[in-house]
C-alpha atoms as a PDB file:
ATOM      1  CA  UNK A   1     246.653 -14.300 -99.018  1.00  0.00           C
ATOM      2  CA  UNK A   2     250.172 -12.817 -99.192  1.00  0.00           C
ATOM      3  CA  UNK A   3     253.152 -15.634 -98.478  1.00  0.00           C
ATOM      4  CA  UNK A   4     255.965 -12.625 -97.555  1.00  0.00           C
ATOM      5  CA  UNK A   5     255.440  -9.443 -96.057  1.00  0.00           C
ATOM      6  CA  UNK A   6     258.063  -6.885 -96.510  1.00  0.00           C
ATOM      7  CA  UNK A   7     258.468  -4.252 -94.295  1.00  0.00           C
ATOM      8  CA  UNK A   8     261.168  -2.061 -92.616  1.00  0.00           C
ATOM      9  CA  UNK A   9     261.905  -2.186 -88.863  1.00  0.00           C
ATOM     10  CA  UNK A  10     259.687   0.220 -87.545  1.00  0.00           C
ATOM     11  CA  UNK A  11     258.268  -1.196 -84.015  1.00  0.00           C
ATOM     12  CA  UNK A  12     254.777  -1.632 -84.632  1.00  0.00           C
ATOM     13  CA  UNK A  13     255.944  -3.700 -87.407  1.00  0.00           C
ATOM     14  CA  UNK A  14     258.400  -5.626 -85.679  1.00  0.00           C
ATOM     15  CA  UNK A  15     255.501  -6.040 -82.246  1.00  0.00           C
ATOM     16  CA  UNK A  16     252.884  -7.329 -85.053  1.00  0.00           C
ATOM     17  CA  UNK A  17     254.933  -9.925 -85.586  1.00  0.00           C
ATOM     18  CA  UNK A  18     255.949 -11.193 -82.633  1.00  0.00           C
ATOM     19  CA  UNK A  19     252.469 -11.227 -81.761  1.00  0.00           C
ATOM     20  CA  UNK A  20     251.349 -13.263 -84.782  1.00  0.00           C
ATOM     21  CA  UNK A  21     253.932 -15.908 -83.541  1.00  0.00           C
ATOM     22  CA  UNK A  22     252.549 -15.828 -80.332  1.00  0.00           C
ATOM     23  CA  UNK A  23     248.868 -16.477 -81.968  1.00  0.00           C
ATOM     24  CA  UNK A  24     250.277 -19.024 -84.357  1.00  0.00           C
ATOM     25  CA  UNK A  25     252.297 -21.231 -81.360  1.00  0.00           C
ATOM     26  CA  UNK A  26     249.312 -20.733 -79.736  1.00  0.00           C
ATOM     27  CA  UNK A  27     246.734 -22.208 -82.734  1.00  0.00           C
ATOM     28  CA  UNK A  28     249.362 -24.912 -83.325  1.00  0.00           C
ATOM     29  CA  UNK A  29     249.702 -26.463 -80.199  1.00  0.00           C
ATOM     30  CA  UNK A  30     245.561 -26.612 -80.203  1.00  0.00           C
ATOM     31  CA  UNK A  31     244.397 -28.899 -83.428  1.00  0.00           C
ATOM     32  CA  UNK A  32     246.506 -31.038 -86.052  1.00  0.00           C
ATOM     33  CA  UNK A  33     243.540 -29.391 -88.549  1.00  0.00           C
ATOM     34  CA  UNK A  34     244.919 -25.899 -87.819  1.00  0.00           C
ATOM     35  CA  UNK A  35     248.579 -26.972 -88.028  1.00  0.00           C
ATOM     36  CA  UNK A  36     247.711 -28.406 -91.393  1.00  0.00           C
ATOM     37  CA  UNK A  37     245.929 -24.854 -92.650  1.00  0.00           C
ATOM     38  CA  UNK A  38     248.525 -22.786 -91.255  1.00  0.00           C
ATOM     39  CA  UNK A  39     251.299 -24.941 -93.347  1.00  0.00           C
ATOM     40  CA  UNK A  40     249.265 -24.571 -96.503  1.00  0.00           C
ATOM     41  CA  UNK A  41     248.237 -20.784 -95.746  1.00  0.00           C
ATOM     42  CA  UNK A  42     250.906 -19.802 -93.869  1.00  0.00           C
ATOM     43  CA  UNK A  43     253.013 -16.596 -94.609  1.00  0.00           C
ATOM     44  CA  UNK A  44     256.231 -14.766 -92.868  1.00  0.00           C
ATOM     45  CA  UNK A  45     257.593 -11.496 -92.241  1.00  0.00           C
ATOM     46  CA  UNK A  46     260.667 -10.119 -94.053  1.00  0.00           C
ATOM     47  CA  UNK A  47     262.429  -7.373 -92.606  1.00  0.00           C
ATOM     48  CA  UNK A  48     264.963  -5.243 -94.197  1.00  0.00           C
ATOM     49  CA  UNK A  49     268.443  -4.400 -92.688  1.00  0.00           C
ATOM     50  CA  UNK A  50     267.902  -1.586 -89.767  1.00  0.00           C
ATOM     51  CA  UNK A  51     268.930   2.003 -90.550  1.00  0.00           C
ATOM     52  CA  UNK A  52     268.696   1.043 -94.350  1.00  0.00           C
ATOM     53  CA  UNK A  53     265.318   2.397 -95.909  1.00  0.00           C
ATOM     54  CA  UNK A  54     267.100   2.137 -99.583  1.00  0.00           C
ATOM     55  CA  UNK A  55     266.281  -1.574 -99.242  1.00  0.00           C
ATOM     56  CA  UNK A  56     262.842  -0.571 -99.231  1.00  0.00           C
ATOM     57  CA  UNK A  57     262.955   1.505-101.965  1.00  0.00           C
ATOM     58  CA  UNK A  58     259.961   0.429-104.065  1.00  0.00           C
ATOM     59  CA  UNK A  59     257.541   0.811-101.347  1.00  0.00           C
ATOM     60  CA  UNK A  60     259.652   4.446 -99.994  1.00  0.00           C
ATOM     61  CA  UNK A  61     259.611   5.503-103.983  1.00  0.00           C
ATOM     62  CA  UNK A  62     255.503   4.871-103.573  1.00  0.00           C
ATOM     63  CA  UNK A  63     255.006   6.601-100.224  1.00  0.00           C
ATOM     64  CA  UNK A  64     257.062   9.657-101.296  1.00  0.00           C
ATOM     65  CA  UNK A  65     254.904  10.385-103.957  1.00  0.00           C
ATOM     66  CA  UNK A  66     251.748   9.791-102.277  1.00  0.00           C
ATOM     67  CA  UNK A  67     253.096  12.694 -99.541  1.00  0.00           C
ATOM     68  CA  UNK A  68     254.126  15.227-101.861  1.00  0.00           C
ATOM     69  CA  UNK A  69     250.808  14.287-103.738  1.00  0.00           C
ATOM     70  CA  UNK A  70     248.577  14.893-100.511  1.00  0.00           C
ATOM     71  CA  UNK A  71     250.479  17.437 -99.623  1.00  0.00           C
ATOM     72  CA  UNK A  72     250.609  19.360-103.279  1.00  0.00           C
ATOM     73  CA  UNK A  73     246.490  19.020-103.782  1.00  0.00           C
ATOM     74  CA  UNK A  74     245.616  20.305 -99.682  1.00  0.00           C
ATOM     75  CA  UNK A  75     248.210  23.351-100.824  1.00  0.00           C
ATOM     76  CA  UNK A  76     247.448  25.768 -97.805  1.00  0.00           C
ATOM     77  CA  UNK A  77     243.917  24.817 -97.052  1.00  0.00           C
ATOM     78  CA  UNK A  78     242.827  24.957 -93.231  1.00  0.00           C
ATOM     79  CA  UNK A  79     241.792  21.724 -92.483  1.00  0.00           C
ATOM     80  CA  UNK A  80     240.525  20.446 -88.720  1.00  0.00           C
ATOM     81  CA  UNK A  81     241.280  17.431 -87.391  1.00  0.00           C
ATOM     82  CA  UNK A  82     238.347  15.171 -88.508  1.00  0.00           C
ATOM     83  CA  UNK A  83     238.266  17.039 -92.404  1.00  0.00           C
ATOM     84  CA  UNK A  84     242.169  15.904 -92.460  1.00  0.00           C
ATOM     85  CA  UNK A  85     241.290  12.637 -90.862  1.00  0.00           C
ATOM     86  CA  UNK A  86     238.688  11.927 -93.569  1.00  0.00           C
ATOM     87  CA  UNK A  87     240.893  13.270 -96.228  1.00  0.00           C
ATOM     88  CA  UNK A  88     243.615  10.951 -95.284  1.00  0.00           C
ATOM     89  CA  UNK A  89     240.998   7.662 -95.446  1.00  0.00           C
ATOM     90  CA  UNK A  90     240.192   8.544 -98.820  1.00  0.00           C
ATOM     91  CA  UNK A  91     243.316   8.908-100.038  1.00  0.00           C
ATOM     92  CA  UNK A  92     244.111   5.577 -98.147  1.00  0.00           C
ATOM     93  CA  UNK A  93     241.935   4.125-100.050  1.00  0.00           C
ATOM     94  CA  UNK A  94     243.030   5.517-103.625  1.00  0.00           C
ATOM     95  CA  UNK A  95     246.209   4.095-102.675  1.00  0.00           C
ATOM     96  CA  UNK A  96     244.898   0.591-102.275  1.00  0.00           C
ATOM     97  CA  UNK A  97     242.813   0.709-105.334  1.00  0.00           C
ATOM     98  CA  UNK A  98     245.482   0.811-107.500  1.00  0.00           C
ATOM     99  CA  UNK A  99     245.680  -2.634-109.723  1.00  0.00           C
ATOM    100  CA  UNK A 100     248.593  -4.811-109.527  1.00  0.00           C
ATOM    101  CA  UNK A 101     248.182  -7.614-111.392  1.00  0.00           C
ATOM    102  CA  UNK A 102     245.228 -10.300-113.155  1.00  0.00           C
ATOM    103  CA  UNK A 103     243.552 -12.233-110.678  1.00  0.00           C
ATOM    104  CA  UNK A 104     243.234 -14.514-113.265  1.00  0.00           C
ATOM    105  CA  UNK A 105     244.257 -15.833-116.542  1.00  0.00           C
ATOM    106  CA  UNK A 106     241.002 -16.069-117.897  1.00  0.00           C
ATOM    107  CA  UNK A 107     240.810 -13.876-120.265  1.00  0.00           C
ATOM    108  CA  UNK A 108     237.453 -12.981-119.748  1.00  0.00           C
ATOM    109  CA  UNK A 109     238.241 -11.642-116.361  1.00  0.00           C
ATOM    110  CA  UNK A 110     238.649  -7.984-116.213  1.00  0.00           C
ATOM    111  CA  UNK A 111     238.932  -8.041-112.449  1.00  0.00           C
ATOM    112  CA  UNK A 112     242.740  -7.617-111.181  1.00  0.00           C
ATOM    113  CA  UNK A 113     244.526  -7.979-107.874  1.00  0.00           C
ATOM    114  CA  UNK A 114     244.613  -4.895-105.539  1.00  0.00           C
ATOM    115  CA  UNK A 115     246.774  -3.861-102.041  1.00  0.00           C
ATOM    116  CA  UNK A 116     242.692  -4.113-100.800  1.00  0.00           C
ATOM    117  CA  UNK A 117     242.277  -8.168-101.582  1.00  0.00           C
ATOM    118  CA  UNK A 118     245.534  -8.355 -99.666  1.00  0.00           C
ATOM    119  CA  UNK A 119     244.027  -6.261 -96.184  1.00  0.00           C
ATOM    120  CA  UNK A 120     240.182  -7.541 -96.894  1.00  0.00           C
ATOM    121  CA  UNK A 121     239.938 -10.009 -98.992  1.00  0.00           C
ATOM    122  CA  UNK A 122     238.350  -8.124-101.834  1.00  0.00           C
ATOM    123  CA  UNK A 123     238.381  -4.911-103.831  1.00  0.00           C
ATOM    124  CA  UNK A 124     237.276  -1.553-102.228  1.00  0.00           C
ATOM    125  CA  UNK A 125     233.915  -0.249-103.566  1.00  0.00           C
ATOM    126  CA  UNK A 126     232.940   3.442-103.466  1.00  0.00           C
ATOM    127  CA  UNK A 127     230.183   5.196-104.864  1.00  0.00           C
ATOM    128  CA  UNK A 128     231.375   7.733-107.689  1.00  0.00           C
ATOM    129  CA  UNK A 129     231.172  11.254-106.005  1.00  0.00           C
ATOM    130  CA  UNK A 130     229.501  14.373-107.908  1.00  0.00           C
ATOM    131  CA  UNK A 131     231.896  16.575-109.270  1.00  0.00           C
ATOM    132  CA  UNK A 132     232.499  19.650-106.825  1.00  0.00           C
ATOM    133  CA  UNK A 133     234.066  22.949-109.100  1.00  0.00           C
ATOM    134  CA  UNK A 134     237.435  24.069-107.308  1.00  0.00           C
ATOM    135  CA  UNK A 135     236.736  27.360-108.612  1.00  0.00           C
ATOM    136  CA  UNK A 136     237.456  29.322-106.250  1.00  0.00           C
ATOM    137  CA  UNK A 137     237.740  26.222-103.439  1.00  0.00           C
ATOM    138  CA  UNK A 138     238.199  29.045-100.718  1.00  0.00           C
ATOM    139  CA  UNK A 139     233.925  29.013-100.929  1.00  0.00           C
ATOM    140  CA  UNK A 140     233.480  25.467-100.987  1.00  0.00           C
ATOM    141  CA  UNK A 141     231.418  23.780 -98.303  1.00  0.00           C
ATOM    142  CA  UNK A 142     233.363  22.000 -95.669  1.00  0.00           C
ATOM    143  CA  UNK A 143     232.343  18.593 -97.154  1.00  0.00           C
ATOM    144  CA  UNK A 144     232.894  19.984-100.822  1.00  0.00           C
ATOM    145  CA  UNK A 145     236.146  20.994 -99.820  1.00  0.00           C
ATOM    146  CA  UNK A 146     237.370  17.995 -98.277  1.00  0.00           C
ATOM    147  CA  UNK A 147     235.786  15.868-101.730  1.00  0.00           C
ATOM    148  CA  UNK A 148     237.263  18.448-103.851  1.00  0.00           C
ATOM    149  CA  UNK A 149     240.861  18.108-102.332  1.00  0.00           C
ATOM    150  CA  UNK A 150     240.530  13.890-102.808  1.00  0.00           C
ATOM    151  CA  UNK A 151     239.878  14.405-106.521  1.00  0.00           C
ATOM    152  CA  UNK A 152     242.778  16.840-106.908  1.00  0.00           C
ATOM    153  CA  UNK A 153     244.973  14.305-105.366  1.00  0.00           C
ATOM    154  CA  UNK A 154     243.169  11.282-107.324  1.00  0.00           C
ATOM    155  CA  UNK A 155     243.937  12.971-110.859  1.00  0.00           C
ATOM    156  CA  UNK A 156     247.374  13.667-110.031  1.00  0.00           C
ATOM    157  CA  UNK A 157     248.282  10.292-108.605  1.00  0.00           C
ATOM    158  CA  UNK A 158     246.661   8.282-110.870  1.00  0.00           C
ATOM    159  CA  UNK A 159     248.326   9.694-113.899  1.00  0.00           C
ATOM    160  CA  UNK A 160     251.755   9.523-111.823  1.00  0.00           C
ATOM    161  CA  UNK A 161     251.031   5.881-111.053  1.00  0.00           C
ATOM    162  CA  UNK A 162     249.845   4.945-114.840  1.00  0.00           C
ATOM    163  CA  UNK A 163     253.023   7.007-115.550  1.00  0.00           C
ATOM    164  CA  UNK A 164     255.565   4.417-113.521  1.00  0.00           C
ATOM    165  CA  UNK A 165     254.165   1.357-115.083  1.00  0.00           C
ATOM    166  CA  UNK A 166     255.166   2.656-118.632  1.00  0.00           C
ATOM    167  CA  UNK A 167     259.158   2.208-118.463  1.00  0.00           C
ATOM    168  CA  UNK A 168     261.056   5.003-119.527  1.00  0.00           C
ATOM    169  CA  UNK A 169     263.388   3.069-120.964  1.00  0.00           C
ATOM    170  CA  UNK A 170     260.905   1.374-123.059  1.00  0.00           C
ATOM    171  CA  UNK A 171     262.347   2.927-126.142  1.00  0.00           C
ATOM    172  CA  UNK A 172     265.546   1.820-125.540  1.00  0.00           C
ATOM    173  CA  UNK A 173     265.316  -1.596-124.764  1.00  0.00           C
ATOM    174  CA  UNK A 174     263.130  -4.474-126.612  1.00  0.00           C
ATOM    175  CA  UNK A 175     260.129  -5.578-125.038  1.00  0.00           C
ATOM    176  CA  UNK A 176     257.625  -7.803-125.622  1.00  0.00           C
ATOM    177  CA  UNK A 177     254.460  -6.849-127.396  1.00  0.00           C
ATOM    178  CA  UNK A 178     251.107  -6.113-126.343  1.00  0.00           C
ATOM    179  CA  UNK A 179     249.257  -9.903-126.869  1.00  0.00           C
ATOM    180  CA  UNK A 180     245.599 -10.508-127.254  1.00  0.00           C
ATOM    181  CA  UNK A 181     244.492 -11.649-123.739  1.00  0.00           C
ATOM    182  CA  UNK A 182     246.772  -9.071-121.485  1.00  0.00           C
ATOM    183  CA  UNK A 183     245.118  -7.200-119.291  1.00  0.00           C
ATOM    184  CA  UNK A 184     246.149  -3.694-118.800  1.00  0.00           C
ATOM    185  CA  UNK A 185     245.169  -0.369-117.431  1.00  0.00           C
ATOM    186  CA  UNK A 186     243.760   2.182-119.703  1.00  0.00           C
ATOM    187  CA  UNK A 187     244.640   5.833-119.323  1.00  0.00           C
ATOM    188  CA  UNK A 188     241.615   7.931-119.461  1.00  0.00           C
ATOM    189  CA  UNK A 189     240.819  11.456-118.415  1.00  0.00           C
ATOM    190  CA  UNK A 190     238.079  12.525-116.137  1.00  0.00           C
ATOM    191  CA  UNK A 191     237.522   9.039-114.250  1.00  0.00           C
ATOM    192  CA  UNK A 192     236.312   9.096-111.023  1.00  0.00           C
ATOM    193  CA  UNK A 193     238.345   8.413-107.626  1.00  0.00           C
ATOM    194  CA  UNK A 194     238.977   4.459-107.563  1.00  0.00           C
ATOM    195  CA  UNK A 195     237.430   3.762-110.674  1.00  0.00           C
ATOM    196  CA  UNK A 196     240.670   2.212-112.711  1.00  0.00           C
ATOM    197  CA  UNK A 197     240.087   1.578-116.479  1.00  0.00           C
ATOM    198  CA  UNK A 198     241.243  -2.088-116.821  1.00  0.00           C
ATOM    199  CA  UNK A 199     240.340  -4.174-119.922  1.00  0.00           C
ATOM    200  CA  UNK A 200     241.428  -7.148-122.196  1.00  0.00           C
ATOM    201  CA  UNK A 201     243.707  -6.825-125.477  1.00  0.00           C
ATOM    202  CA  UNK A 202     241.212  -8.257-128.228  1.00  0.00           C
ATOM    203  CA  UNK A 203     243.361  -7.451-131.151  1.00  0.00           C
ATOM    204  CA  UNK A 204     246.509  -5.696-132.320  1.00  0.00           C
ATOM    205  CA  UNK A 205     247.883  -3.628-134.902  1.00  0.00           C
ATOM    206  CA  UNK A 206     251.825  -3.657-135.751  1.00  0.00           C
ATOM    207  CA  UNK A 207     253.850  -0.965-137.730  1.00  0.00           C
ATOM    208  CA  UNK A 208     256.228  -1.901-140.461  1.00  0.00           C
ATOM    209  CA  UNK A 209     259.163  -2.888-137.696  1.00  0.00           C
ATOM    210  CA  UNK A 210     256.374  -5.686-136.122  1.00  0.00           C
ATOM    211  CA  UNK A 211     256.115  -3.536-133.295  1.00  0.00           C
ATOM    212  CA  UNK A 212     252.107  -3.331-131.928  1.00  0.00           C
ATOM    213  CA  UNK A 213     251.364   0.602-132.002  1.00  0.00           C
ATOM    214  CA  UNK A 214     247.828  -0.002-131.365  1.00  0.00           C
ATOM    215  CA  UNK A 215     245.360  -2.147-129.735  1.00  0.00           C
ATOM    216  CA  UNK A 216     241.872  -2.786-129.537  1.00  0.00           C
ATOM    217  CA  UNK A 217     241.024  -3.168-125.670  1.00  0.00           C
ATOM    218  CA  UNK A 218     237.620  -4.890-124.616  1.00  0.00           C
ATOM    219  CA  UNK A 219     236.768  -2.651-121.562  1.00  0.00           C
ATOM    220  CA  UNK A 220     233.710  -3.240-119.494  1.00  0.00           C
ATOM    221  CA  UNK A 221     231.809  -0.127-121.611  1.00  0.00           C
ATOM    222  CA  UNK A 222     233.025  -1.776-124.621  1.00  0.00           C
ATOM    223  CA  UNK A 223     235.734  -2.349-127.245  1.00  0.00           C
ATOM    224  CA  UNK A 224     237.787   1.144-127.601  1.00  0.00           C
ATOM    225  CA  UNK A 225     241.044   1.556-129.476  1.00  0.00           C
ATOM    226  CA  UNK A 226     243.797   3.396-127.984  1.00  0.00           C
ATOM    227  CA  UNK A 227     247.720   3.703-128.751  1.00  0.00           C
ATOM    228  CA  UNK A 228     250.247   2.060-126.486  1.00  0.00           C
ATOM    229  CA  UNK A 229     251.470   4.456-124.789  1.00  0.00           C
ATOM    230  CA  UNK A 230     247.865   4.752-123.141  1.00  0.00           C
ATOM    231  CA  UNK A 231     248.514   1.085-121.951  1.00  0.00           C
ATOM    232  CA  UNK A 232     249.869  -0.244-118.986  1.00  0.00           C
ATOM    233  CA  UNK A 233     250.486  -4.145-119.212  1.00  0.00           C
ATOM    234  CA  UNK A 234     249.964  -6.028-115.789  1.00  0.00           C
ATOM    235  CA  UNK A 235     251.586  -7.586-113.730  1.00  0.00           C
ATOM    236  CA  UNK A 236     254.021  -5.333-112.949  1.00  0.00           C
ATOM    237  CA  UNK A 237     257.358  -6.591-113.937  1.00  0.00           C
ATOM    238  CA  UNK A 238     260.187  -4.803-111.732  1.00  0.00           C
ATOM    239  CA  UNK A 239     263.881  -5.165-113.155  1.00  0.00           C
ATOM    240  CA  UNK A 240     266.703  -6.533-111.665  1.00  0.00           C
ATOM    241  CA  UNK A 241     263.703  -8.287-108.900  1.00  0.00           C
END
């Protein structure tokens, strides 16, 4: 359960919560059991300063690209209301499939915290589609078209995403080395929509300087080995936060 929620000013933001308050006067004036949860479980609104979306620039940064993303992969494909509808849910839930950080510290848990645990409590589960050939997609199926379109947008936002957890400026400044027990996001080609690669460091291999070039990752397939700059550690540490 999230303690802050950030968000700008829009007014469906601002009406949700002055609504939770509402619910939560309302639950506290009922039960001392409920005033006791709500203290333990309880989490806020933040809001940033009106008329100033840079403020919000980590989650405009992410939106941005999703749009020009969606908007690159439907190119100028017709779409009706309900085939853009459906296209939009999917890429919804792309979006909140993305890993954040370990749910745990064990480091036998390969599992690791998603924008979906935060709406529903757990991860979002899909069913890995077939592979439809966008060649030419103007004589795709309606329903090919639509699942064609979700995978053009999945394997150019998941690279870009994979992309902007590796810091540019990684080469430039020190930082820490890959240890065994991190979990981290593997960089494969040809995965299905939702379906990250996340797996355990088991071991390590350093160059002359003591820097790790490569790791051996403990995956749910199995142990692979794969360079660092197929790695993505998690959490996501954001500078200057």
């Amino acid at each position: 359960m999230p303690q802050t929620i950030y968000s700008d000013n829009a007014t469906n933001f601002v009406g949700a919560d002055r609504k939770l308050r509402e619910l939560k006067e309302a639950f506290l004036s009922q039960s001392p059991e409920v005033m006791k949860l709500a203290a333990e479980e309880g989490f806020k609104f933040a809001f940033i300063p009106p008329r100033a979306p840079h403020f919000g620039g980590l989650w405009e940064a992410a939106v941005k690209s999703a749009k020009h993303l969606a908007v690159r992969a439907m190119g100028n494909v017709l779409l009706t209301a309900e085939e853009l509808g459906t296209l939009l849910a999917e890429v919804e839930a792309i979006l909140n499939s993305r890993p954040l950080a370990p749910l745990s510290q064990d480091p036998n848990d390969g599992e690791a915290l998603t924008p979906a645990h935060l709406l529903i409590g757990c991860s979002l589960r899909a069913l890995p589609p077939a592979q439809v050939s966008t060649d030419p997609i103007r004589y795709c199926e309606r329903w090919q078209l639509v699942c064609c379109l979700k995978q053009q947008f999945w394997r150019q936002w998941s690279k870009t995403y994979i992309t902007s957890l590796q810091q540019r400026n990684k080469w430039l400044h020190p930082k820490r080395n890959l240890q065994p027990g991190d979990l981290v996001l593997v960089h494969e080609d040809n995965t299905p929509p939702q379906q990250w690669a996340l797996g355990r460091i088991a071991a390590t291999v350093e160059g002359r300087d003591g820097k790790v070039r490569v790791a051996d990752v403990a995956t749910k397939a199995g142990t692979i080995k794969r360079p660092i700059h197929k790695l993505a550690l998690l959490p996501v540490e954001v500078e200057g936060s």
